[in-house]
C-alpha atoms as a PDB file:
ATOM      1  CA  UNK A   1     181.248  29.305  58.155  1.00  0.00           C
ATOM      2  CA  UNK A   2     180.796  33.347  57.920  1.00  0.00           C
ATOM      3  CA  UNK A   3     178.467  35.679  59.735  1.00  0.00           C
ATOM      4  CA  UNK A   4     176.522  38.622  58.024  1.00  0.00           C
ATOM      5  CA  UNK A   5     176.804  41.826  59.641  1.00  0.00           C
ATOM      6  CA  UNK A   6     175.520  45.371  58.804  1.00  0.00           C
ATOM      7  CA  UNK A   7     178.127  47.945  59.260  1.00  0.00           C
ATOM      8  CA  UNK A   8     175.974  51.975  59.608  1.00  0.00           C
ATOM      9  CA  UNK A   9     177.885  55.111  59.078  1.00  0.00           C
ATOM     10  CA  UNK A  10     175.655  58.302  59.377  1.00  0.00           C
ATOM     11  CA  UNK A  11     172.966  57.503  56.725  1.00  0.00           C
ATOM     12  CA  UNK A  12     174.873  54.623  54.658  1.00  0.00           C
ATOM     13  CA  UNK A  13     174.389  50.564  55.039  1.00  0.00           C
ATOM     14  CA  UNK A  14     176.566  48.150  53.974  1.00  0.00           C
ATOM     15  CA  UNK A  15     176.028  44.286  54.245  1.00  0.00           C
ATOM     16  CA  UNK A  16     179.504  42.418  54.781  1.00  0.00           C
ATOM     17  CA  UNK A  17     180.270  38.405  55.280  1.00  0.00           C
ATOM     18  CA  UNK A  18     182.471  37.684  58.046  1.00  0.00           C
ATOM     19  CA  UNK A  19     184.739  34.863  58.476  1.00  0.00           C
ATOM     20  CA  UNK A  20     185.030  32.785  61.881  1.00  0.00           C
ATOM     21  CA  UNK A  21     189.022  33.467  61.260  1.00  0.00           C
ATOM     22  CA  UNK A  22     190.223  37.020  62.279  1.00  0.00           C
ATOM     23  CA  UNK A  23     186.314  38.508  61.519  1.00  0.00           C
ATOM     24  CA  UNK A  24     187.969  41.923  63.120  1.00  0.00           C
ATOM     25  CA  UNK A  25     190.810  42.176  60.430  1.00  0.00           C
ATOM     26  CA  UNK A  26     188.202  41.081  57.720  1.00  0.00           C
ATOM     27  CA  UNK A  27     185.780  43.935  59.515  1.00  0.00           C
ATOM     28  CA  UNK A  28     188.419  46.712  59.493  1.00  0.00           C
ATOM     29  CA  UNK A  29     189.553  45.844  55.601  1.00  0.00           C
ATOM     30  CA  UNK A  30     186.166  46.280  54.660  1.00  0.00           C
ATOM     31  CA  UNK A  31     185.925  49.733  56.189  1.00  0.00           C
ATOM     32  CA  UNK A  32     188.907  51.250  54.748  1.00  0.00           C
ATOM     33  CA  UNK A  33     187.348  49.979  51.393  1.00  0.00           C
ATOM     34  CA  UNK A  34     183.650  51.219  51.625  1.00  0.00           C
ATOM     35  CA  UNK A  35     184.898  54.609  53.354  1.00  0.00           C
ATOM     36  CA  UNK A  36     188.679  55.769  52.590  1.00  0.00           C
ATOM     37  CA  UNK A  37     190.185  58.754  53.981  1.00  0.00           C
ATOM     38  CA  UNK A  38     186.572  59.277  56.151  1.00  0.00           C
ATOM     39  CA  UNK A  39     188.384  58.447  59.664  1.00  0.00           C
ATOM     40  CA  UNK A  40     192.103  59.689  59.455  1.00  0.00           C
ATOM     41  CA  UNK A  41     192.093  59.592  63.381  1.00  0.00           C
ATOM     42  CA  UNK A  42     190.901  55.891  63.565  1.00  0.00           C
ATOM     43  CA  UNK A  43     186.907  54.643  64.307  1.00  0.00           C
ATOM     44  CA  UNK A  44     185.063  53.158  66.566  1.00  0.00           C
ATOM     45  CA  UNK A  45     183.055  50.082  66.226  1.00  0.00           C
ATOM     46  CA  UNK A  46     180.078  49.628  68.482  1.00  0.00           C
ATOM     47  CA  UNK A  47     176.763  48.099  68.088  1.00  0.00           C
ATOM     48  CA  UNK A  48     173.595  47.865  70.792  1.00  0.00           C
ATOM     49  CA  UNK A  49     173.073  45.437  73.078  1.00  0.00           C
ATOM     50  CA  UNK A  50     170.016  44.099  75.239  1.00  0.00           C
ATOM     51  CA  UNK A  51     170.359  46.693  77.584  1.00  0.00           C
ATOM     52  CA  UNK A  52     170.392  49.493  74.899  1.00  0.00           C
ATOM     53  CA  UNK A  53     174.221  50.554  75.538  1.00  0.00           C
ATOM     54  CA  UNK A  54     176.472  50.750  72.767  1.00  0.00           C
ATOM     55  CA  UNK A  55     179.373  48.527  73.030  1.00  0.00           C
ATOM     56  CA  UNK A  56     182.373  49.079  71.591  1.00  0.00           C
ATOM     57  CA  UNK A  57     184.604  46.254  69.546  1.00  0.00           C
ATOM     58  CA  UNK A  58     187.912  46.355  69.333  1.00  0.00           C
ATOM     59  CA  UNK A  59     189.216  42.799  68.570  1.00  0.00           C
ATOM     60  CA  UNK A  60     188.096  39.164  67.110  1.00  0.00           C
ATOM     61  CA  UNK A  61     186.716  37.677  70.786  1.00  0.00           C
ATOM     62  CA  UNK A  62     184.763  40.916  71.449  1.00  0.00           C
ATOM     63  CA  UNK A  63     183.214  40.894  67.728  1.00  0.00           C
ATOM     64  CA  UNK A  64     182.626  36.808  68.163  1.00  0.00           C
ATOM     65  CA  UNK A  65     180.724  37.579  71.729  1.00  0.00           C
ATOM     66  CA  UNK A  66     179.026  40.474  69.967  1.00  0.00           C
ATOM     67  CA  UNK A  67     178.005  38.198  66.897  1.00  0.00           C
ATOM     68  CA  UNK A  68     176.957  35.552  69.532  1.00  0.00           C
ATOM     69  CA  UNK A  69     174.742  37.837  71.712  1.00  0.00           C
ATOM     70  CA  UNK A  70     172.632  39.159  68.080  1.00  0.00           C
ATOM     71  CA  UNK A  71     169.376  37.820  67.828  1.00  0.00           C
ATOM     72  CA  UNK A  72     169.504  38.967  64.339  1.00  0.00           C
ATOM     73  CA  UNK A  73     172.218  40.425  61.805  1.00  0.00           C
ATOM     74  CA  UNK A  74     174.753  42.437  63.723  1.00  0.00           C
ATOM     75  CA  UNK A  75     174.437  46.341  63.297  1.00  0.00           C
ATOM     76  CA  UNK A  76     178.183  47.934  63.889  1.00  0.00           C
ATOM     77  CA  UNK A  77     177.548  51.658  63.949  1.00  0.00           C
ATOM     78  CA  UNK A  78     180.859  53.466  63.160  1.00  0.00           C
ATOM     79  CA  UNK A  79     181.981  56.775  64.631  1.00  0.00           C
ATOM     80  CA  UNK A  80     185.245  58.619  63.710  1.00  0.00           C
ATOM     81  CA  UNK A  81     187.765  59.541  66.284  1.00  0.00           C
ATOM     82  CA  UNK A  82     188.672  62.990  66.888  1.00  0.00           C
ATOM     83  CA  UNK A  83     191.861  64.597  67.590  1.00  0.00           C
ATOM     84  CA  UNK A  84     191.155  64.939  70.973  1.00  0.00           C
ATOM     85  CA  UNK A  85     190.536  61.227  71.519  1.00  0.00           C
ATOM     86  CA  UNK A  86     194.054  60.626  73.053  1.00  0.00           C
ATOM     87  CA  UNK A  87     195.712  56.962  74.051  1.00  0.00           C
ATOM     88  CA  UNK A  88     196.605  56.659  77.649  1.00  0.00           C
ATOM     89  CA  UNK A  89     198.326  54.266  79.896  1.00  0.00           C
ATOM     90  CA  UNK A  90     195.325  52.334  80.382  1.00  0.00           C
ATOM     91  CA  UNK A  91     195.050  48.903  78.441  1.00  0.00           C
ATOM     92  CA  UNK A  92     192.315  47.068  77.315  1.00  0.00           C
ATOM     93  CA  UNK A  93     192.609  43.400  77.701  1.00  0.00           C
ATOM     94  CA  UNK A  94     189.394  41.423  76.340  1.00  0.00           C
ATOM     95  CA  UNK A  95     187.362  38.510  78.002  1.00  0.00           C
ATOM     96  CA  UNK A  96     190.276  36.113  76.056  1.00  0.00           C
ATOM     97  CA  UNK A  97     193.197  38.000  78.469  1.00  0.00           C
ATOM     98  CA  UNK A  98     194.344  39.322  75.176  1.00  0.00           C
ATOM     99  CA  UNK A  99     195.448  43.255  74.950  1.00  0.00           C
ATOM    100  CA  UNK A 100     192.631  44.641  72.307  1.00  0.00           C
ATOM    101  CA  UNK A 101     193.794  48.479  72.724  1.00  0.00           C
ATOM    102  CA  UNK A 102     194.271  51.088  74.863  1.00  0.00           C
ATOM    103  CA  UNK A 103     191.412  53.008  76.614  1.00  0.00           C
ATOM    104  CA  UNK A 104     191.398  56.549  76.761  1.00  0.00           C
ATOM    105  CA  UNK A 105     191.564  59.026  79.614  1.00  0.00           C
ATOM    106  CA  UNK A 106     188.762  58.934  82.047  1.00  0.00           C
ATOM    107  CA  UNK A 107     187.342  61.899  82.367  1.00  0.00           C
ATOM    108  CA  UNK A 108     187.806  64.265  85.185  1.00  0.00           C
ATOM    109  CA  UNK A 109     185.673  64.526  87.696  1.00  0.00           C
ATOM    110  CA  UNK A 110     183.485  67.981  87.784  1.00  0.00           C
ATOM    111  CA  UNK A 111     184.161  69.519  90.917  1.00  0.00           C
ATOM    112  CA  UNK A 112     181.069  70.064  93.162  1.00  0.00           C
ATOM    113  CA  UNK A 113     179.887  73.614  93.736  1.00  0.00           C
ATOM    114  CA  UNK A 114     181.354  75.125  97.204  1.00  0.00           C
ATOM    115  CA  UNK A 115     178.116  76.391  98.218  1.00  0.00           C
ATOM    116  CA  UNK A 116     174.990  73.939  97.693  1.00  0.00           C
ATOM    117  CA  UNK A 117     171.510  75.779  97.240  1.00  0.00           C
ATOM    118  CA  UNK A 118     169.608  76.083 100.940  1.00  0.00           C
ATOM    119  CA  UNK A 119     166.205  74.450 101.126  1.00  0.00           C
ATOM    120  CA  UNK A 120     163.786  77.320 102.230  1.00  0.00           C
ATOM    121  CA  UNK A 121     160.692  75.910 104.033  1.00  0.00           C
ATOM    122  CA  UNK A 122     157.664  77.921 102.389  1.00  0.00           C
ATOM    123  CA  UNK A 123     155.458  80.189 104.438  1.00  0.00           C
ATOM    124  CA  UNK A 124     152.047  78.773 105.779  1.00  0.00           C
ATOM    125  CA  UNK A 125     149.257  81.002 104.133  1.00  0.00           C
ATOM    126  CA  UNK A 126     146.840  82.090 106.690  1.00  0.00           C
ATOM    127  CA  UNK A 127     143.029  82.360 105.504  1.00  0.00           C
ATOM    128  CA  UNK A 128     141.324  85.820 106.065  1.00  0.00           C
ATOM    129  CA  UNK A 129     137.918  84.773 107.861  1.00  0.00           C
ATOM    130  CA  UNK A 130     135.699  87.633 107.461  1.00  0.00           C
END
């Protein structure tokens, strides 16, 4: 049994059938054959979910949950990584307890502003009574 998913990159659509076995490896084949040499850093697979957040997959269980959660054909948006999108000690384990990549840097905190702006109460306007 396969699944039909949509994969969108910028203003191009592609329909692809997914098997139940390894649907990520099946998923990532397919996008080195509809777009070569388009994401020489690596890409990021996400689609939208109920809440309107975009998820990102990066294994079978989180494509299967993904797949599971659609109440119609799957949209995978794709996104290339930029040089700047550095690997870090964090790992990414799945809902399966299986490593599915690393995570990048969180990003640092801004720092707050020494001085915060001072509420000024404004002035009561007096009438003129003539």
């Amino acid at each position: 049994m396969s699944a039909t998913i949509k994969i969108v990159f910028q203003k191009d659509i592609r329909r692809v059938a997914l098997p139940q076995e390894a649907p990520f490896k099946k998923l990532e084949d397919a996008i080195g054959r509809f777009y070569p040499n388009e994401f020489p850093n690596g890409v990021y697979v996400r689609y939208l979910d109920d809440e309107e957040d975009y998820v990102t997959v990066t294994c079978d269980q989180e494509l299967l949950d993904a797949l599971e959660l659609s109440s119609s054909t799957l949209k995978l948006y794709l996104s290339a990584k930029t040089e700047s999108d550095s690997d870090s000690d964090f790992v990414k384990v799945s809902k399966d307890g299986q490593r599915s990549g690393l995570l990048n840097n969180p990003p640092t905190p801004k720092p707050e502003p020494e001085s915060q702006p001072k509420y000024v109460q404004p002035e009561e306007v007096k009438e003129d009574k003539e």
